[in-house]
Protein backbone atom coordinates (compact mmCIF):
# COMPACT_ATOMS: atom_id res chain seq x y z
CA UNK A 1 0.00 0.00 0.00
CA UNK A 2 1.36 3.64 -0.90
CA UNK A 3 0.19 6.94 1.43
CA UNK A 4 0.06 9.83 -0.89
CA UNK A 5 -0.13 13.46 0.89
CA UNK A 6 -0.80 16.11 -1.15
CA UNK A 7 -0.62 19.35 0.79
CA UNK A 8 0.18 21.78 -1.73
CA UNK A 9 -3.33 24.05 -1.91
CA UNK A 10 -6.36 25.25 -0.27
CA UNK A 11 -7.43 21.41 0.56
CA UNK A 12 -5.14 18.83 1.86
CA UNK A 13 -5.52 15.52 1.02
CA UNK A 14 -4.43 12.08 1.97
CA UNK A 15 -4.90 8.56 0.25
CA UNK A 16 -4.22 5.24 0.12
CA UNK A 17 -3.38 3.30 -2.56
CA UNK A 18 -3.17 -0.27 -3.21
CA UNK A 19 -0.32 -1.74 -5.04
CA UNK A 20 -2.15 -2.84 -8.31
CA UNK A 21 -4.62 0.04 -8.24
CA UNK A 22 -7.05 0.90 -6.34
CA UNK A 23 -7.36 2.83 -2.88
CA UNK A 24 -9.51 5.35 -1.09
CA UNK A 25 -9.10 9.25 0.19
CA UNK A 26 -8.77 9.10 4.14
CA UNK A 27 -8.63 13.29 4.77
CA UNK A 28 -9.78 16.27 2.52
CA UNK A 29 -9.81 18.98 4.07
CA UNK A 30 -9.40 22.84 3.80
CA UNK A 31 -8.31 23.05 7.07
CA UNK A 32 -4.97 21.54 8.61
CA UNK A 33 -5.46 17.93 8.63
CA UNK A 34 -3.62 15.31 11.22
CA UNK A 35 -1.14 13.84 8.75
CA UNK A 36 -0.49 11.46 11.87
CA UNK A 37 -3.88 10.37 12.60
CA UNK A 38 -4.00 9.71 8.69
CA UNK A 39 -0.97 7.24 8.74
CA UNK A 40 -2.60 5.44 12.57
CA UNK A 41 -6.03 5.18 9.59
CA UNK A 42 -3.91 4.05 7.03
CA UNK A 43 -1.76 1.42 8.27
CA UNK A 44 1.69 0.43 7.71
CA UNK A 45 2.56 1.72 3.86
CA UNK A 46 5.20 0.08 1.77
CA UNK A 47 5.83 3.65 -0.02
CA UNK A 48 5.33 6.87 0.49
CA UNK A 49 4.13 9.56 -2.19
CA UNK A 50 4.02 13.34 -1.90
CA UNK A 51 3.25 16.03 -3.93
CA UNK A 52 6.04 18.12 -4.79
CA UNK A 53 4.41 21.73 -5.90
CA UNK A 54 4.08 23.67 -7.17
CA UNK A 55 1.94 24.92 -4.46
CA UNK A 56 1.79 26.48 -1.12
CA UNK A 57 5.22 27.40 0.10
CA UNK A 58 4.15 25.90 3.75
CA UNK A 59 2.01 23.49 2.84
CA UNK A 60 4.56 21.86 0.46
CA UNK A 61 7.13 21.94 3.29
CA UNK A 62 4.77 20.29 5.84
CA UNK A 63 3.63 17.27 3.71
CA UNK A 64 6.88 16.88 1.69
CA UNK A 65 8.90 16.92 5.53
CA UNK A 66 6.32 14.68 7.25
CA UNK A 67 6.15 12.38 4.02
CA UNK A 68 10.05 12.10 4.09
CA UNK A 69 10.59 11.75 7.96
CA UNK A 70 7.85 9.23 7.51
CA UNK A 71 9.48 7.33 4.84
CA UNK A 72 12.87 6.93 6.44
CA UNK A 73 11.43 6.41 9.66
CA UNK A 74 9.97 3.65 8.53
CA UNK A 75 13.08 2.67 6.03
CA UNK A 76 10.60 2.69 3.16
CA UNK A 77 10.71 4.52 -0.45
CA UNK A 78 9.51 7.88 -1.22
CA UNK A 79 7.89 8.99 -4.49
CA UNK A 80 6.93 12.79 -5.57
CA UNK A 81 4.32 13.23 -7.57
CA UNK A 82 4.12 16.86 -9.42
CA UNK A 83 1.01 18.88 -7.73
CA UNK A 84 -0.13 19.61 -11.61
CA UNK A 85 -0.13 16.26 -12.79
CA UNK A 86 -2.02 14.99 -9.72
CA UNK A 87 -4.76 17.75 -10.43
CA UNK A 88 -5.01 17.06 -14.37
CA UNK A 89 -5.25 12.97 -13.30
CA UNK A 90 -8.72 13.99 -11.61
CA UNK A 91 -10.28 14.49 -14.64
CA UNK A 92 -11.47 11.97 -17.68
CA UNK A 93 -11.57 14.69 -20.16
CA UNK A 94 -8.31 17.30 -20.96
CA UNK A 95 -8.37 20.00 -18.81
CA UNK A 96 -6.14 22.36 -17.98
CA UNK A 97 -4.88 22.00 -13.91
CA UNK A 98 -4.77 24.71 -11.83
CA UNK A 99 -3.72 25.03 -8.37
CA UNK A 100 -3.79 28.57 -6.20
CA UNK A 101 -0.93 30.67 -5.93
CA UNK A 102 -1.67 33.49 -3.80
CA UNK A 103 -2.01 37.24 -4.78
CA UNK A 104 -4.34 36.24 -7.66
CA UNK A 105 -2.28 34.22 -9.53
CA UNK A 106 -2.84 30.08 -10.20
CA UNK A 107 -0.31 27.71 -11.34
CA UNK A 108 -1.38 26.36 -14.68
CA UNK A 109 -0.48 23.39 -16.60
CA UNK A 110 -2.60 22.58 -20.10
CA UNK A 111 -2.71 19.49 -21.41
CA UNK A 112 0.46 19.16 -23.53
CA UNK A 113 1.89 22.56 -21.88
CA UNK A 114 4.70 22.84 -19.23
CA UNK A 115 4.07 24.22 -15.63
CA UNK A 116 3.41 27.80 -15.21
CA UNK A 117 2.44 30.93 -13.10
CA UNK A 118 0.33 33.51 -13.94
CA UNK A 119 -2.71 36.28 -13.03
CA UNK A 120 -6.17 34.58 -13.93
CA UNK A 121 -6.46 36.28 -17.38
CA UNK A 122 -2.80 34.21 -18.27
CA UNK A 123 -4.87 30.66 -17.97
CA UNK A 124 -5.14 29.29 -21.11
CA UNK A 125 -8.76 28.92 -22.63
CA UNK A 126 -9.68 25.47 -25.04
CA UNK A 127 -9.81 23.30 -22.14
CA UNK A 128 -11.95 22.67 -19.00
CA UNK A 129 -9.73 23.90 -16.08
CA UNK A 130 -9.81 21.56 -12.95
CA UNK A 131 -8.04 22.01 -9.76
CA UNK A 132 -7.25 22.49 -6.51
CA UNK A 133 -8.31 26.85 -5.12
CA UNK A 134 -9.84 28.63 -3.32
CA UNK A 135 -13.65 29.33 -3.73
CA UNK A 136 -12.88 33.28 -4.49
CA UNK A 137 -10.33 31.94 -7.38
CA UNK A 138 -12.98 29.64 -8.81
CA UNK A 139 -15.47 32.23 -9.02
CA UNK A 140 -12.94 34.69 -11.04
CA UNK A 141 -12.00 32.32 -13.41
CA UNK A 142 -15.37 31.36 -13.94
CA UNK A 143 -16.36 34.54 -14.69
CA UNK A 144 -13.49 35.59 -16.91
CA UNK A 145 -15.32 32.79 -19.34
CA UNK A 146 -13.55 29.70 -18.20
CA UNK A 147 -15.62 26.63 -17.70
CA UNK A 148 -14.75 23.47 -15.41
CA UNK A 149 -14.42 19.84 -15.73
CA UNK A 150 -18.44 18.23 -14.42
CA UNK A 151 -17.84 16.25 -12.07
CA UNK A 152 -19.31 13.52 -13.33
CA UNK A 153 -16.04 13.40 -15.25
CA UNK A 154 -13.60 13.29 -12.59
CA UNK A 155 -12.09 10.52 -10.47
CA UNK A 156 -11.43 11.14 -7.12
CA UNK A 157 -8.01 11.95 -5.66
CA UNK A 158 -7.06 8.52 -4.98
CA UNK A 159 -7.65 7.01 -8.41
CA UNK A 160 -5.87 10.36 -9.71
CA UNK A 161 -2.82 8.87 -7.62
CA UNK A 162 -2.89 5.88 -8.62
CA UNK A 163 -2.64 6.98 -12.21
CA UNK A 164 0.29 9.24 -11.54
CA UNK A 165 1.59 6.96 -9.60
CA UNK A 166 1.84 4.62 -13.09
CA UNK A 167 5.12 6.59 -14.23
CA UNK A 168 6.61 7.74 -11.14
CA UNK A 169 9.73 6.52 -9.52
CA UNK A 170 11.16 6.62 -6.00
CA UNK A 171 14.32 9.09 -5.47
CA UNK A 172 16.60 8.65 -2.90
CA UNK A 173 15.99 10.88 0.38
CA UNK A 174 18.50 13.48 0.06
CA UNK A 175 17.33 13.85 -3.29
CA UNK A 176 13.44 14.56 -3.22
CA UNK A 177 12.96 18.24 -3.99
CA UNK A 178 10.32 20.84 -4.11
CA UNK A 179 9.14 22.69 -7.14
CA UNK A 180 8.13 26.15 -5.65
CA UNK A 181 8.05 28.30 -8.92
CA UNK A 182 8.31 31.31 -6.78
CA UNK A 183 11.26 33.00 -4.63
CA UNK A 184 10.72 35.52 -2.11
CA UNK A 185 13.10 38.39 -1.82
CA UNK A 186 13.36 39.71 1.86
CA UNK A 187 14.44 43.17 0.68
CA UNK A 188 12.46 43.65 -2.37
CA UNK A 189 9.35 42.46 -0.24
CA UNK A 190 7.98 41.19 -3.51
CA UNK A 191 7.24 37.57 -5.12
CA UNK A 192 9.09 36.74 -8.73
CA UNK A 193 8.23 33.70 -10.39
């Protein structure tokens, strides 16, 4: 069994899933989940998968460091699993995944397109978007002409995994690392990408 944490946007979300496919969402949550009481629910994994970001500068650190410590804790492997490609996995259809970035801005990915970060009115139209932000974000984009995937045409998270999961590989601990697509600059008090 592999626990996959995905704590890079507004909701946090932990799964389970079996080996040859398979598995079920244990926490989704917009608030702060307990990533321990998850595991206790889960049971004993053989792997460990965590989305990598983009996303949330904290809320990549906290999965991505409990995911790890859990991992060699437990002398297991760890897998990361790009936040975009988890979103776009969600849906049975193309879409184009999004994922909340703070200030007004979304991390984008379309279908065939690299990673990206931009102000709403930079997503791409000629796909359904799906994702992972904030009610307020939702609302803009949906108003700024952009329609989303029904649901009747998604999966849930843990099938998403699982999919992801397909083509991923496990890294070696020191090696797992976290795409943040944005630095901070102390002095400049301002966010680049």
């Amino acid at each position: 069994m592999i626990l996959v944490i995905d704590t890079s946007a507004t909701r946090w979300t932990v799964a389970v899933v079996e080996q040859g496919g398979g598995g079920r969402t244990i926490i989704e949550s917009t608030g702060r989940p307990d990533l321990t009481g998850a595991y206790r629910d889960a049971g004993r994994p053989a792997k460990v998968a965590v989305a990598t970001g983009p996303g949330s500068f904290t809320g990549l650190r906290v999965g991505v460091s409990f995911g790890l410590g859990l991992a060699m804790g437990l002398r297991i492997p760890i897998v990361p699993l790009p936040s975009l490609d988890l979103q776009a996995a969600r849906s049975l259809v193309p879409a184009t995944a999004v994922l909340e970035a703070g200030r007004g801005r979304v991390y984008y990915r379309t279908p065939d397109g690299e990673p990206a970060l931009g102000e709403l009115a930079e997503v791409p139209g000629g796909h359904p978007l799906i994702g992972n932000v904030s009610a307020r974000t939702e609302a803009a984009l949906s108003a700024a002409h952009h329609r989303w995937v029904p649901r009747s045409e998604t999966r849930d998270f843990a099938a998403a995994a699982a999919r992801v999961l397909e083509t991923a590989h496990e890294v070696a601990y020191g090696s797992l690392e976290i795409e943040y697509m944005q630095t901070f600059s102390a002095s400049g008090r301002r966010w680049s990408s």
